[in-house]
Each structure stands twice: as structure tokens, then as C-alpha cells.
PDB file of N, CA and C in Angstrom:
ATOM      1  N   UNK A   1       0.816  -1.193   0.000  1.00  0.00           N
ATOM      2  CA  UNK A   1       0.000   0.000   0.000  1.00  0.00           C
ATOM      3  C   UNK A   1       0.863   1.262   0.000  1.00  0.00           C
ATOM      4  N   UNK A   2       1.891   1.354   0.981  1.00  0.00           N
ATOM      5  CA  UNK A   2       2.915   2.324   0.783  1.00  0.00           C
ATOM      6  C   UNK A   2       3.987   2.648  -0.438  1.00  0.00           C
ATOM      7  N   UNK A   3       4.025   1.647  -1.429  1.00  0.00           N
ATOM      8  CA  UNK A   3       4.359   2.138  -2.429  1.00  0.00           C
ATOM      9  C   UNK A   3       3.180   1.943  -3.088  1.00  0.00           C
ATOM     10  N   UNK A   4       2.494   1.305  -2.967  1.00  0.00           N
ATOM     11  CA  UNK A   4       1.346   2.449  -4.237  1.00  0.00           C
ATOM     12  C   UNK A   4       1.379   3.609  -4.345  1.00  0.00           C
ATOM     13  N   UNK A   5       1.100   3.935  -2.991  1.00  0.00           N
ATOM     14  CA  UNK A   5       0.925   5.618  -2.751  1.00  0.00           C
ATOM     15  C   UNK A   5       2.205   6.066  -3.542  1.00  0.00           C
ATOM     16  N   UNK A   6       3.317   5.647  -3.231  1.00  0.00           N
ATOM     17  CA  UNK A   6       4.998   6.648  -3.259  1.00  0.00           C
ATOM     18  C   UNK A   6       4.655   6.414  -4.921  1.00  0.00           C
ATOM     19  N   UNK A   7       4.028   5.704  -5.267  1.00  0.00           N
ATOM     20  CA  UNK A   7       4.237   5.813  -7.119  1.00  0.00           C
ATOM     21  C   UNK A   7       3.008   6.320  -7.670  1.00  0.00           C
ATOM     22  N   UNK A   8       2.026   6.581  -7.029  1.00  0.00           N
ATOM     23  CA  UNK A   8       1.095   7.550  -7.686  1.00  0.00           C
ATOM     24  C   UNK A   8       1.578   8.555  -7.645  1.00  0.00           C
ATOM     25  N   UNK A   9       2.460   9.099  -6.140  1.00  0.00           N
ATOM     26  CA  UNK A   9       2.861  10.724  -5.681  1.00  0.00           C
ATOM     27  C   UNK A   9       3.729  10.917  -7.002  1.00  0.00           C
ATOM     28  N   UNK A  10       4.864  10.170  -7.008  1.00  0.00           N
ATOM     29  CA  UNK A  10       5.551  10.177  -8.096  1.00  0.00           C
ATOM     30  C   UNK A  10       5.545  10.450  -9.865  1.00  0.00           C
ATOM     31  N   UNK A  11       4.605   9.513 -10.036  1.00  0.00           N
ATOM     32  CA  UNK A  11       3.537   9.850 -11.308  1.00  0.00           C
ATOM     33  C   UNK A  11       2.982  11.169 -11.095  1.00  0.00           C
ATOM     34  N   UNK A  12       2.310  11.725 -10.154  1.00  0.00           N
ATOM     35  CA  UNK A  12       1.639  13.143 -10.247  1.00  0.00           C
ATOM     36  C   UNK A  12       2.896  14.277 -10.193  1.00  0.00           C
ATOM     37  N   UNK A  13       3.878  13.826 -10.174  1.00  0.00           N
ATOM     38  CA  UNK A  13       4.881  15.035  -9.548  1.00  0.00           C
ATOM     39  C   UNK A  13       6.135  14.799 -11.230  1.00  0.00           C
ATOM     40  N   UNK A  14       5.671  14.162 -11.290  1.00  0.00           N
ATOM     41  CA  UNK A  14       7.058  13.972 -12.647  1.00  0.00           C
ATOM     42  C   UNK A  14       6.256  13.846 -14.017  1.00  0.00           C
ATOM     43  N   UNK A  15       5.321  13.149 -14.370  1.00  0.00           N
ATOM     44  CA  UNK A  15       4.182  13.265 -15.701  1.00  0.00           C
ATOM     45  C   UNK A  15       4.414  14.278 -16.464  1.00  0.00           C
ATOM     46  N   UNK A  16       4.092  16.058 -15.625  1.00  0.00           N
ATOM     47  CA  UNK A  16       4.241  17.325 -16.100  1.00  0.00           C
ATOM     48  C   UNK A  16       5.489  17.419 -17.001  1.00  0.00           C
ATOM     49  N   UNK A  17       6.189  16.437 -16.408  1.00  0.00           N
ATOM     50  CA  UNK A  17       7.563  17.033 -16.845  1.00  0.00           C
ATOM     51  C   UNK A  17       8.278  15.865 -17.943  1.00  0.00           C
ATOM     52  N   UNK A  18       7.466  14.865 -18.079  1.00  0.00           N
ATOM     53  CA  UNK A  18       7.952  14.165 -19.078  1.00  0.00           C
ATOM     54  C   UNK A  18       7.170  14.124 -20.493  1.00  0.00           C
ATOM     55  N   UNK A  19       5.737  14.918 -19.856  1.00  0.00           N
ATOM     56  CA  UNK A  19       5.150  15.305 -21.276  1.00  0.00           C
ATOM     57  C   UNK A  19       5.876  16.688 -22.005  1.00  0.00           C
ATOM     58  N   UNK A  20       5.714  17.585 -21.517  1.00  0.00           N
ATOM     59  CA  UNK A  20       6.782  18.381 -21.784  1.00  0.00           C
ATOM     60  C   UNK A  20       8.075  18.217 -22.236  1.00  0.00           C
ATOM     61  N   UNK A  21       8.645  16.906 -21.862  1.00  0.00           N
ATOM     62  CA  UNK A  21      10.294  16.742 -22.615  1.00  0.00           C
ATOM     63  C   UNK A  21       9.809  16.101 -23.739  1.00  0.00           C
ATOM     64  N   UNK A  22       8.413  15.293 -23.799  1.00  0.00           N
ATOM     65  CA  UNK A  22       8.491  14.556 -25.193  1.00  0.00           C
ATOM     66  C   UNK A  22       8.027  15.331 -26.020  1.00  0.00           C
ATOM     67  N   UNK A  23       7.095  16.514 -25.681  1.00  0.00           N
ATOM     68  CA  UNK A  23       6.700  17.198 -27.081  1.00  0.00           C
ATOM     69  C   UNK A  23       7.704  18.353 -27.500  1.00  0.00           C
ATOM     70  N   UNK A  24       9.140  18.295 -26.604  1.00  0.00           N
ATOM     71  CA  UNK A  24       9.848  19.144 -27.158  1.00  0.00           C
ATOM     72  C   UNK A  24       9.194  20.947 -26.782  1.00  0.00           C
ATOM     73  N   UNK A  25       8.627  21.018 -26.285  1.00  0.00           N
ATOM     74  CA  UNK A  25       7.938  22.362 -26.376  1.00  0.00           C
ATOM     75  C   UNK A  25       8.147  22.883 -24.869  1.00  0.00           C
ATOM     76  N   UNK A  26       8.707  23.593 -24.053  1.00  0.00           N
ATOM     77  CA  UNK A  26       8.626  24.625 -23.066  1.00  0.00           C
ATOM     78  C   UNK A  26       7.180  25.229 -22.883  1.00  0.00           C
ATOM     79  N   UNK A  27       7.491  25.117 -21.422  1.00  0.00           N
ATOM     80  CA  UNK A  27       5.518  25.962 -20.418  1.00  0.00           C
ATOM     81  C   UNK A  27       5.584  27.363 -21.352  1.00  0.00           C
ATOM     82  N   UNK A  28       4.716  27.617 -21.510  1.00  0.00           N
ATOM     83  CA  UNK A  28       4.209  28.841 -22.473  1.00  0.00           C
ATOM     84  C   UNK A  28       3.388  29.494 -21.009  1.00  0.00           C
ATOM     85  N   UNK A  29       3.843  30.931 -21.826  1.00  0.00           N
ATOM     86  CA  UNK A  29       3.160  31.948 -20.370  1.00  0.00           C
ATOM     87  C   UNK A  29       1.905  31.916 -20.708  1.00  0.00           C
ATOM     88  N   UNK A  30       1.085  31.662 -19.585  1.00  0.00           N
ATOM     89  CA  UNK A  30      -0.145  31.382 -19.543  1.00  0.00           C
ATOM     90  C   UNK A  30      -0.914  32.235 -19.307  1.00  0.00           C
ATOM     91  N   UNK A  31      -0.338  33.605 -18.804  1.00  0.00           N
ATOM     92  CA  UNK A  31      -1.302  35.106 -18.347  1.00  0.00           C
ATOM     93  C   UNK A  31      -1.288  35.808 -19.696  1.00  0.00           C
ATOM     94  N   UNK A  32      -0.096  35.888 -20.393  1.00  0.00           N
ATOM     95  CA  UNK A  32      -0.152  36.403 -22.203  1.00  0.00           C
ATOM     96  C   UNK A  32       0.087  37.772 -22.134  1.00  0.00           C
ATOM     97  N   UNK A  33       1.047  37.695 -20.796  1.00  0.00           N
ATOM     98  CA  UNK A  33       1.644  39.228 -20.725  1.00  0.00           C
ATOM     99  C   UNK A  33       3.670  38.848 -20.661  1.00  0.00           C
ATOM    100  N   UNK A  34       3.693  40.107 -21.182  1.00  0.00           N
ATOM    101  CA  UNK A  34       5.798  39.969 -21.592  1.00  0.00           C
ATOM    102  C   UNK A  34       6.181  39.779 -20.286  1.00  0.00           C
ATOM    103  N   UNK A  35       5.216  41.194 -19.172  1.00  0.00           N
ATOM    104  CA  UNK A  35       6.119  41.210 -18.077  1.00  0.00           C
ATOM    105  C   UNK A  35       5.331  41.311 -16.677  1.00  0.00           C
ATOM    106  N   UNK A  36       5.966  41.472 -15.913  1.00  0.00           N
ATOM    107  CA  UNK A  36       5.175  41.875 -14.604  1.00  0.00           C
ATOM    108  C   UNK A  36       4.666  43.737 -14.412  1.00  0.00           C
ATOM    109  N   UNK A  37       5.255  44.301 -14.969  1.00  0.00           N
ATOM    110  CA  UNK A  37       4.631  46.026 -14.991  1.00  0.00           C
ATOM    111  C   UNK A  37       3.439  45.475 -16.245  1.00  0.00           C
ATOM    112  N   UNK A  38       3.539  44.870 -17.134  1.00  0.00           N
ATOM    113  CA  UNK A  38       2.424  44.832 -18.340  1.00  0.00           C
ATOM    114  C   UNK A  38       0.925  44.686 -17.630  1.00  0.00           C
ATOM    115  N   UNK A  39       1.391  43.263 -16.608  1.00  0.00           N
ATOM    116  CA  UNK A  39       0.600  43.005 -15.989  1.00  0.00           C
ATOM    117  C   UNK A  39      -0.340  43.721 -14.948  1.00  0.00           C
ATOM    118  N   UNK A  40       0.612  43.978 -14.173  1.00  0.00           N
ATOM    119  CA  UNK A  40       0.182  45.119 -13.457  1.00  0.00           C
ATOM    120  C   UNK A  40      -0.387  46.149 -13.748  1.00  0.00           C
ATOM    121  N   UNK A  41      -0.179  46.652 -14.860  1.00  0.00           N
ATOM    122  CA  UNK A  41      -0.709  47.629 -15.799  1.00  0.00           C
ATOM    123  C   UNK A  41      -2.181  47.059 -16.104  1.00  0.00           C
ATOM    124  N   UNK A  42      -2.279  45.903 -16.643  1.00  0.00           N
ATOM    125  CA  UNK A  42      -3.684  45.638 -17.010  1.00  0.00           C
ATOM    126  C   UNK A  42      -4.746  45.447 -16.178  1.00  0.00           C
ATOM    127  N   UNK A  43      -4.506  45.144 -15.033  1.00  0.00           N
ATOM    128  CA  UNK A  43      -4.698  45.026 -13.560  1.00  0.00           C
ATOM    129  C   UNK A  43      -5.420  46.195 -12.856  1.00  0.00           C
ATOM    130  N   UNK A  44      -4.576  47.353 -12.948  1.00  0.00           N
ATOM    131  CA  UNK A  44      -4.956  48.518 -12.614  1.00  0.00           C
ATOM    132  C   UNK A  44      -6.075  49.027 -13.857  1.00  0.00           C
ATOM    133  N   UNK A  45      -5.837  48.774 -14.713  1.00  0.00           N
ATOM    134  CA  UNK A  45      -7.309  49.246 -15.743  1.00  0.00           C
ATOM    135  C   UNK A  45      -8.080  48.615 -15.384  1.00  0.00           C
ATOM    136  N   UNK A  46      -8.002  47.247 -15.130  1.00  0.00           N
ATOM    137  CA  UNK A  46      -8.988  46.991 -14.451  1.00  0.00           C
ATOM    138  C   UNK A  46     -10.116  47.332 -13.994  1.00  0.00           C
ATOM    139  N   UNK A  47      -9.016  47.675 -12.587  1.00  0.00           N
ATOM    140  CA  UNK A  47      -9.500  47.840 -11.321  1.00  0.00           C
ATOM    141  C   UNK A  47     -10.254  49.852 -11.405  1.00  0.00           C
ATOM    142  N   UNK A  48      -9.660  50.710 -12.158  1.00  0.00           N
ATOM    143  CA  UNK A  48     -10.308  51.935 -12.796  1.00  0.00           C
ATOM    144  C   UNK A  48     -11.399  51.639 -13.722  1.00  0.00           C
ATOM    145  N   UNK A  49     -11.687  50.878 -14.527  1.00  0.00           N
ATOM    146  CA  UNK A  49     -12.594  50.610 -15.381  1.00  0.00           C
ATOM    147  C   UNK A  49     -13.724  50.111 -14.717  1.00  0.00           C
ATOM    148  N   UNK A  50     -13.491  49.304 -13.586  1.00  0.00           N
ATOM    149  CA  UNK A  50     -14.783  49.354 -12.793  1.00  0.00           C
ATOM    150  C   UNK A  50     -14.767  49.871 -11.653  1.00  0.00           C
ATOM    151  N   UNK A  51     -14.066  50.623 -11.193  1.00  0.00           N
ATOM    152  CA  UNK A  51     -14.132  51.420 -10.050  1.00  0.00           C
ATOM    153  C   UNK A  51     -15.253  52.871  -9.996  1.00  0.00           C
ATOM    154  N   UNK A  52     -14.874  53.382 -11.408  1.00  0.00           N
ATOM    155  CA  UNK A  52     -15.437  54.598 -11.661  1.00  0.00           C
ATOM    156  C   UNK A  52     -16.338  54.957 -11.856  1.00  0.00           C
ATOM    157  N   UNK A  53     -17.054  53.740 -12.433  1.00  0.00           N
ATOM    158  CA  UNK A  53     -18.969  53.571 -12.127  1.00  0.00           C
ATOM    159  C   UNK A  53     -19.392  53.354 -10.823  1.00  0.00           C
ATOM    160  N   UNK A  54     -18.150  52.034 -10.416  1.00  0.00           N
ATOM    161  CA  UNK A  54     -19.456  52.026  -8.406  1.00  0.00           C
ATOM    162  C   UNK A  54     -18.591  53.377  -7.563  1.00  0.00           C
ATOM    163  N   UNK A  55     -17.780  54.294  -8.243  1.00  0.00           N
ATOM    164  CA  UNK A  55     -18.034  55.436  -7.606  1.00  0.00           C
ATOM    165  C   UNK A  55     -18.892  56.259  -7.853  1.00  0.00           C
ATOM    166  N   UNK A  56     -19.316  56.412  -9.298  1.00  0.00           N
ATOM    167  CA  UNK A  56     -20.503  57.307  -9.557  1.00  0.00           C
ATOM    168  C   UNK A  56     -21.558  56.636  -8.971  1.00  0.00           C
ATOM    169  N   UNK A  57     -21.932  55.523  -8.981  1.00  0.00           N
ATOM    170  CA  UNK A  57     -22.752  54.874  -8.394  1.00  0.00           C
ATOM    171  C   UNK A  57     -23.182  55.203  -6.288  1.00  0.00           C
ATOM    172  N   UNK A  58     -21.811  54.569  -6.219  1.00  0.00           N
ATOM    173  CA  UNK A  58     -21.776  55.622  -4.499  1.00  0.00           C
ATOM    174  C   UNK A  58     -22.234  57.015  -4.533  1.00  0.00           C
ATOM    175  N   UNK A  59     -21.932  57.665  -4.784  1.00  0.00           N
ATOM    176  CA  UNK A  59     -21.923  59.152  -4.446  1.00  0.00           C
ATOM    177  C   UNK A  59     -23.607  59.476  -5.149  1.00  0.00           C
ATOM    178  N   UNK A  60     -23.958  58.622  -6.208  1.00  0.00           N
ATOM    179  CA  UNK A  60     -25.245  58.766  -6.585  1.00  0.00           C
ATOM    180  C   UNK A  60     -26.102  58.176  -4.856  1.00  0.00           C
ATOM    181  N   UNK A  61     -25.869  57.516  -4.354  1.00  0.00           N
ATOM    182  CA  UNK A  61     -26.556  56.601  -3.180  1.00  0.00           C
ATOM    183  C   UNK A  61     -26.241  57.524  -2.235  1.00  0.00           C
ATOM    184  N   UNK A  62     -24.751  58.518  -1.928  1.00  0.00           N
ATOM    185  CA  UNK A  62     -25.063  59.162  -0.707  1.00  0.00           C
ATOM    186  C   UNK A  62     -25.478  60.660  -1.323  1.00  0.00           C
ATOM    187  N   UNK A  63     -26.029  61.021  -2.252  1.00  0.00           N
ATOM    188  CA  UNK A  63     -26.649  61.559  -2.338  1.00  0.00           C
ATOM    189  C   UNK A  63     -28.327  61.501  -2.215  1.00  0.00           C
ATOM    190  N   UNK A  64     -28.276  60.158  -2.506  1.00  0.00           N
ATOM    191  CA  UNK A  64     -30.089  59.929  -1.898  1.00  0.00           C
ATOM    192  C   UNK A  64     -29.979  59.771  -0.240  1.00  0.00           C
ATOM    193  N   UNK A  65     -28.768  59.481   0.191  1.00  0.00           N
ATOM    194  CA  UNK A  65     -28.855  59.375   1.971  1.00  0.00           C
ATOM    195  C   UNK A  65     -28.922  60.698   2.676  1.00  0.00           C
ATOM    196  N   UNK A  66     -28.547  62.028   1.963  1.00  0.00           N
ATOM    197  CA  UNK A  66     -28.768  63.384   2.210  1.00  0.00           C
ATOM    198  C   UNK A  66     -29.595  63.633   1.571  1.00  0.00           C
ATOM    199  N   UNK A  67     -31.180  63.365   0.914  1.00  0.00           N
ATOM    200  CA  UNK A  67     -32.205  63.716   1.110  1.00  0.00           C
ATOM    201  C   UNK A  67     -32.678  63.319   1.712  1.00  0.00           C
ATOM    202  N   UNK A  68     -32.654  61.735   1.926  1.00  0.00           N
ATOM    203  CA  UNK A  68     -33.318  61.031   2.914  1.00  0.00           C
ATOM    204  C   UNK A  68     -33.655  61.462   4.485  1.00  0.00           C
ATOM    205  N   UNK A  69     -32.227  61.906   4.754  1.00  0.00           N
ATOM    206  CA  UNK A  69     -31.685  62.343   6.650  1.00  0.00           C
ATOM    207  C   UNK A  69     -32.715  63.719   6.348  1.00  0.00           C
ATOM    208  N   UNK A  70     -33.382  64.016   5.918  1.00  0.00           N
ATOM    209  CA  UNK A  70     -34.495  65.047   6.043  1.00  0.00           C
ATOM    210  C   UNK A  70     -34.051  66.060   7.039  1.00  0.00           C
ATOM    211  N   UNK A  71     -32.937  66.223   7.523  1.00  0.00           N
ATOM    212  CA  UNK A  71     -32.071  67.392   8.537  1.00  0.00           C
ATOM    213  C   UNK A  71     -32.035  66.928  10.212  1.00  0.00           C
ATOM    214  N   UNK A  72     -32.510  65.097   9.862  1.00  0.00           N
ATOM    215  CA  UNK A  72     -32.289  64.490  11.120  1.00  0.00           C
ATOM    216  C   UNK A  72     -30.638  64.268  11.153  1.00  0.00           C
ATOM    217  N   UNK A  73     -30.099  64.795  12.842  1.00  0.00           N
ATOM    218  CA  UNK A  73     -28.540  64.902  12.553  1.00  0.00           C
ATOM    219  C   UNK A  73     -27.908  63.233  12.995  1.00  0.00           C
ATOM    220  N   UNK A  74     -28.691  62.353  13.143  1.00  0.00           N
ATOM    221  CA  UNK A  74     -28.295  61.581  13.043  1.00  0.00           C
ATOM    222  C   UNK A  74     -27.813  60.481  11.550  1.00  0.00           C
ATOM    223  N   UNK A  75     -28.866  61.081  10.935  1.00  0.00           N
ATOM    224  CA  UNK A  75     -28.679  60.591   9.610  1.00  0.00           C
ATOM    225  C   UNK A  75     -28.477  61.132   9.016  1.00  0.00           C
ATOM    226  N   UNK A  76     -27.918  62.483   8.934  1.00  0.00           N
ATOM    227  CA  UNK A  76     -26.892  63.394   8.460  1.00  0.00           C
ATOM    228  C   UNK A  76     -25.359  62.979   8.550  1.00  0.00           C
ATOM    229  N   UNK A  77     -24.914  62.520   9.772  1.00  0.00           N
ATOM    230  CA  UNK A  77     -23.557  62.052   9.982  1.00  0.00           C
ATOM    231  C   UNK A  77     -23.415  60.579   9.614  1.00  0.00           C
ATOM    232  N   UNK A  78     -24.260  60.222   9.435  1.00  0.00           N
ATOM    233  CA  UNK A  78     -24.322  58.848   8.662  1.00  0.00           C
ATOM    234  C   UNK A  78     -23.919  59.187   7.074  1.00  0.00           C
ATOM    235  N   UNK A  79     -24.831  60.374   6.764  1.00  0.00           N
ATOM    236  CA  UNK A  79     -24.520  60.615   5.454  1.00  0.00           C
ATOM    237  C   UNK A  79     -23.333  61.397   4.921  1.00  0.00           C
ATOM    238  N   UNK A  80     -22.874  62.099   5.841  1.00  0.00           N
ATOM    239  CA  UNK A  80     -21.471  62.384   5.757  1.00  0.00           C
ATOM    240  C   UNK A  80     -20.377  61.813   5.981  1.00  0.00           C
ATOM    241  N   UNK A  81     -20.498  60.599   7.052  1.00  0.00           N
ATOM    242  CA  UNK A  81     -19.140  59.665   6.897  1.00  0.00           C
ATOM    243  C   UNK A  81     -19.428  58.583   5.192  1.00  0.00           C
ATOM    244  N   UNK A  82     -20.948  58.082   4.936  1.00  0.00           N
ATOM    245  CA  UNK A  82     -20.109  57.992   3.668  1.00  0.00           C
ATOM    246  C   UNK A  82     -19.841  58.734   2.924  1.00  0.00           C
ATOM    247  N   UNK A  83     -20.540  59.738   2.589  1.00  0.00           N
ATOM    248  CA  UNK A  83     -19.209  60.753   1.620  1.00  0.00           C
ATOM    249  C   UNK A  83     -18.107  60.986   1.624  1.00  0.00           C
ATOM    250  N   UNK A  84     -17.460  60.880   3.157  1.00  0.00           N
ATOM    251  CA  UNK A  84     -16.267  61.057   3.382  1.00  0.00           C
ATOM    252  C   UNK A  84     -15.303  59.664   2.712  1.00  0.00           C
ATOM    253  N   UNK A  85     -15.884  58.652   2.702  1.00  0.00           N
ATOM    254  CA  UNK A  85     -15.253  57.409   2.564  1.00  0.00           C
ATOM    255  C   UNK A  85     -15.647  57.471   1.159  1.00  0.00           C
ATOM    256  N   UNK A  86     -16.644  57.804   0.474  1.00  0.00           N
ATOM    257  CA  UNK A  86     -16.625  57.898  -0.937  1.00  0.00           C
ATOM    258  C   UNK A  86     -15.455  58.548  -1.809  1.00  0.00           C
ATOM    259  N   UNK A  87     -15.326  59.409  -1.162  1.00  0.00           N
ATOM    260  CA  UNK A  87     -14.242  60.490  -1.164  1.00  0.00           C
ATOM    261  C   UNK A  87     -12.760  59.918  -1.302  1.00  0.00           C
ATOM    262  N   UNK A  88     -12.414  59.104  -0.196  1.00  0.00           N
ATOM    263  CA  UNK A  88     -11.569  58.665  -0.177  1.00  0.00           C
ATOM    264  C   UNK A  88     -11.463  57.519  -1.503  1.00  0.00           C
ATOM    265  N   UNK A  89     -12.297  56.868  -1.331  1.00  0.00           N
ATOM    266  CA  UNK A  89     -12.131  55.844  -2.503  1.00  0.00           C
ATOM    267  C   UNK A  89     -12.175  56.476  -3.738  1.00  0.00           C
ATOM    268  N   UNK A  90     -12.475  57.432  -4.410  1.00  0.00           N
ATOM    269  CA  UNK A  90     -12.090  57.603  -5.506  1.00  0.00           C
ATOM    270  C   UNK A  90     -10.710  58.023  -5.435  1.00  0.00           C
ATOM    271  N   UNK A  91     -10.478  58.707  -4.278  1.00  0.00           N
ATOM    272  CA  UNK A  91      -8.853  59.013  -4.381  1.00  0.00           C
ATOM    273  C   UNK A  91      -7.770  57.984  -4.215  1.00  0.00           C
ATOM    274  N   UNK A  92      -8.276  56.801  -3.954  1.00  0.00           N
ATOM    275  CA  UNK A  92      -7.414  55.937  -3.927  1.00  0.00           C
ATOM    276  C   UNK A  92      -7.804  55.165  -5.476  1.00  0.00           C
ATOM    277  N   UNK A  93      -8.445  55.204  -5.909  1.00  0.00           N
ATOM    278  CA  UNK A  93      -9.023  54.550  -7.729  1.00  0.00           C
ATOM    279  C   UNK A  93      -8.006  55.406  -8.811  1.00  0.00           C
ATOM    280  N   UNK A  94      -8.666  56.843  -8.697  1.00  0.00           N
ATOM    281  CA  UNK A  94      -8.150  57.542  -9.433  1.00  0.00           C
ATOM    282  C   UNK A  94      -6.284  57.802  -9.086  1.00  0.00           C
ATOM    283  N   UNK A  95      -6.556  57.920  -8.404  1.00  0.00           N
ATOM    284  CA  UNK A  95      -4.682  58.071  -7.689  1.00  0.00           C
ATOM    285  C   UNK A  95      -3.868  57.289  -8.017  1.00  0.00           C
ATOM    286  N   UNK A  96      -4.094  56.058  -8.005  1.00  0.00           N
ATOM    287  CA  UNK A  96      -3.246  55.079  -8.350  1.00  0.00           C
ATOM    288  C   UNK A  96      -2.633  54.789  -9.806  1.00  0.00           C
ATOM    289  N   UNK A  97      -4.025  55.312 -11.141  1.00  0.00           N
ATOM    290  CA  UNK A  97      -4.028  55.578 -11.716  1.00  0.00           C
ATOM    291  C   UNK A  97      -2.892  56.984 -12.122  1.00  0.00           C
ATOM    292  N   UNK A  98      -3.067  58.153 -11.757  1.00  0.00           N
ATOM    293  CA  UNK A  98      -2.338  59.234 -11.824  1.00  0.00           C
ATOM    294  C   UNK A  98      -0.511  58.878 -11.360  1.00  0.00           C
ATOM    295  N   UNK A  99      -0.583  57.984 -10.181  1.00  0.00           N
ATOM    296  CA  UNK A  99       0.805  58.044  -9.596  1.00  0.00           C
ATOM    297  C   UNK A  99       1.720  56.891 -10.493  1.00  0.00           C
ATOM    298  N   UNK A 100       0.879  56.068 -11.426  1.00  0.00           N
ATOM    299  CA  UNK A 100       1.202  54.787 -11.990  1.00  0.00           C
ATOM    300  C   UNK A 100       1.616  55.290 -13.898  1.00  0.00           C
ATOM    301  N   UNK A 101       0.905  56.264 -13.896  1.00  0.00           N
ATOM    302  CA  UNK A 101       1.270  57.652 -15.212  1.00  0.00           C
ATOM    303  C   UNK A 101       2.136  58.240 -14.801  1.00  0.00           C
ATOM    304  N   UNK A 102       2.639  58.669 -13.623  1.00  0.00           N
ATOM    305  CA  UNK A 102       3.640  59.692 -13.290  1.00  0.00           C
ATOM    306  C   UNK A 102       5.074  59.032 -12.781  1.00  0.00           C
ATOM    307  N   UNK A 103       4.482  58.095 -12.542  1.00  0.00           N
ATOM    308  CA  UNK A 103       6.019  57.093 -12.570  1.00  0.00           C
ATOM    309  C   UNK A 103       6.456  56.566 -13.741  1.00  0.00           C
ATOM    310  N   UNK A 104       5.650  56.302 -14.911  1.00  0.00           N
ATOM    311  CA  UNK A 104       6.156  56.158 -16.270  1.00  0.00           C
ATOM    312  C   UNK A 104       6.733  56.903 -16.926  1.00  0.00           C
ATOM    313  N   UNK A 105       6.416  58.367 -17.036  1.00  0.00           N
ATOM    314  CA  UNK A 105       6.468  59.162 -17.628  1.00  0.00           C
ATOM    315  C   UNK A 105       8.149  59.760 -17.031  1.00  0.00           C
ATOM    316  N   UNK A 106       8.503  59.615 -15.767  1.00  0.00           N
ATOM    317  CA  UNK A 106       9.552  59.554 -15.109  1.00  0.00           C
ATOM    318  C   UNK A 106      10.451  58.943 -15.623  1.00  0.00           C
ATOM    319  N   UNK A 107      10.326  57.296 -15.349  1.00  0.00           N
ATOM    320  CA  UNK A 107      11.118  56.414 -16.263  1.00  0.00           C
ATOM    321  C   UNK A 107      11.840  56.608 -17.156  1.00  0.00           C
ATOM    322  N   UNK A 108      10.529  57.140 -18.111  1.00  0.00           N
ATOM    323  CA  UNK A 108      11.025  57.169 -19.885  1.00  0.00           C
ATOM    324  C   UNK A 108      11.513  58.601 -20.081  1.00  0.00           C
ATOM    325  N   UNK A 109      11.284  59.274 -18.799  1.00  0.00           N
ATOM    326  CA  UNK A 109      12.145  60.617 -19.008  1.00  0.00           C
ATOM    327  C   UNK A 109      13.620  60.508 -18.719  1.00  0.00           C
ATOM    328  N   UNK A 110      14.119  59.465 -18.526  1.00  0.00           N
ATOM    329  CA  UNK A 110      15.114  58.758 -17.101  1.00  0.00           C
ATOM    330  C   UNK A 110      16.100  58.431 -18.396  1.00  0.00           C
ATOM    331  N   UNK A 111      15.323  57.741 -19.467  1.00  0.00           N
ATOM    332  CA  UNK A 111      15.800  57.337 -20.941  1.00  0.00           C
ATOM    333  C   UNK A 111      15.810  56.162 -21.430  1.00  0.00           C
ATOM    334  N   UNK A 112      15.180  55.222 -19.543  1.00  0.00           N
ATOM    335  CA  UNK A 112      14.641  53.889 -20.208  1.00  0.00           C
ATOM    336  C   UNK A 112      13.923  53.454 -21.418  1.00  0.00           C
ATOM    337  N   UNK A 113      14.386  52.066 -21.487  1.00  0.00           N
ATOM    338  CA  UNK A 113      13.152  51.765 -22.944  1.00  0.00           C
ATOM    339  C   UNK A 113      12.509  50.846 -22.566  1.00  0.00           C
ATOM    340  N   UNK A 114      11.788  51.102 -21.148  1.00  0.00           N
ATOM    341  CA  UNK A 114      10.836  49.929 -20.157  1.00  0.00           C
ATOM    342  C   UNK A 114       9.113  50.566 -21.035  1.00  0.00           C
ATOM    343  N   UNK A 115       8.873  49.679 -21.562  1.00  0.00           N
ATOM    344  CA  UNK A 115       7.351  49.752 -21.973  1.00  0.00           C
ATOM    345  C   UNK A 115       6.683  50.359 -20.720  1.00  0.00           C
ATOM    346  N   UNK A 116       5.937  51.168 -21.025  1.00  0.00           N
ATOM    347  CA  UNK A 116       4.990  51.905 -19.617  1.00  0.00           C
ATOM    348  C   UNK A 116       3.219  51.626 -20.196  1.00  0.00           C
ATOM    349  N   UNK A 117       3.165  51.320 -21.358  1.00  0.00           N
ATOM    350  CA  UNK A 117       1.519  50.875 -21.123  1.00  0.00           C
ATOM    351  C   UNK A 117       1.270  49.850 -21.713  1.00  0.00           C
TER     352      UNK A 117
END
């Protein structure tokens, strides 16, 4: 029973690697990016491409929470800490964006020839 096991483990741990030597062919990158900034790069569009609607989206919602609080101050400060946090999150969406342009633009001012988008 104990080498069954040690030769299945075996088979699962070496297979990868003998199909690969017989078809002659090397692991192909499987994400279909050159590099890790490419990546990262696509990543962050991403993450802006849908950020920027559920922020318009937020700020559309705490704007219905400041009609709602009808000038009750409890649900006024409800409605102002999320704005405040709305606030913040676009500055962290959009920002990242801006600081991720301004470090490229650096770079290639620098005289690198590092791809920036």
C-alpha cells in the first residue's frame, strides 16, 4: 500500500515534466503578458474601469442618503461619513491611476526603454 501511494505521488509530480520533454515544447506563459509592470498595468485598468462607475454609483446613493436624513442629525452624519469614505475611494481609484502615469512618464524621461503601457 505504501508504495502504491509513493508511485502515484511520483507519477503526479514527474508526468508534467515528461510530457513536456516529449513534445519538445517549453511551459508557455499562460497570463499572455511579456512582463510583470504589463501586468500590473492591465490590472490597474482593471480595477479603474470598474471602479469609476461604483463610484458614480456611491456618491449617486449618498446623495439619496442626504435627502433622505431630512435634517435628522443623526442621519446626516451617517450621510457624511459615507461621503467622506466615498471620497476617499475615488482618491485611492483615481490616484493610483495618476501616480502609476507619473512614474512612467519619469522612467522614460530617465531614458529607459521599459514599456509603460
Amino acid at each position: 500500500m505504501k508504495n502504491l501511494r509513493k508511485i502515484f505521488i511520483f507519477t503526479l509530480i514527474f508526468t508534467p515534466y515528461a510530457l513536456v520533454g516529449a513534445t519538445g515544447s517549453g511551459l508557455g506563459n499562460p497570463i499572455g503578458y511579456a512582463s510583470i509592470q504589463a501586468l500590473l498595468t492591465a490590472i490597474l485598468d482593471i480595477v479603474v474601469k470598474i471602479g469609476v462607475p461604483v463610484l458614480v454609483l456611491a456618491l449617486v446613493w449618498v446623495g439619496f442618503m442626504f435627502v433622505k436624513a431630512q435634517g435628522v442629525p443623526a442621519e446626516l452624519e451617517t450621510a457624511k461619513k459615507a461621503f467622506f469614505y466615498t471620497c476617499i475611494g475615488a482618491g485611492v481609484v483615481l490616484g493610483a491611476k495618476v501616480i502609476q502615469e507619473a512614474l512612467c512618464a519619469t522612467i522614460q524621461g530617465l531614458g529607459s526603454t521599459l514599456p509603460c503601457s
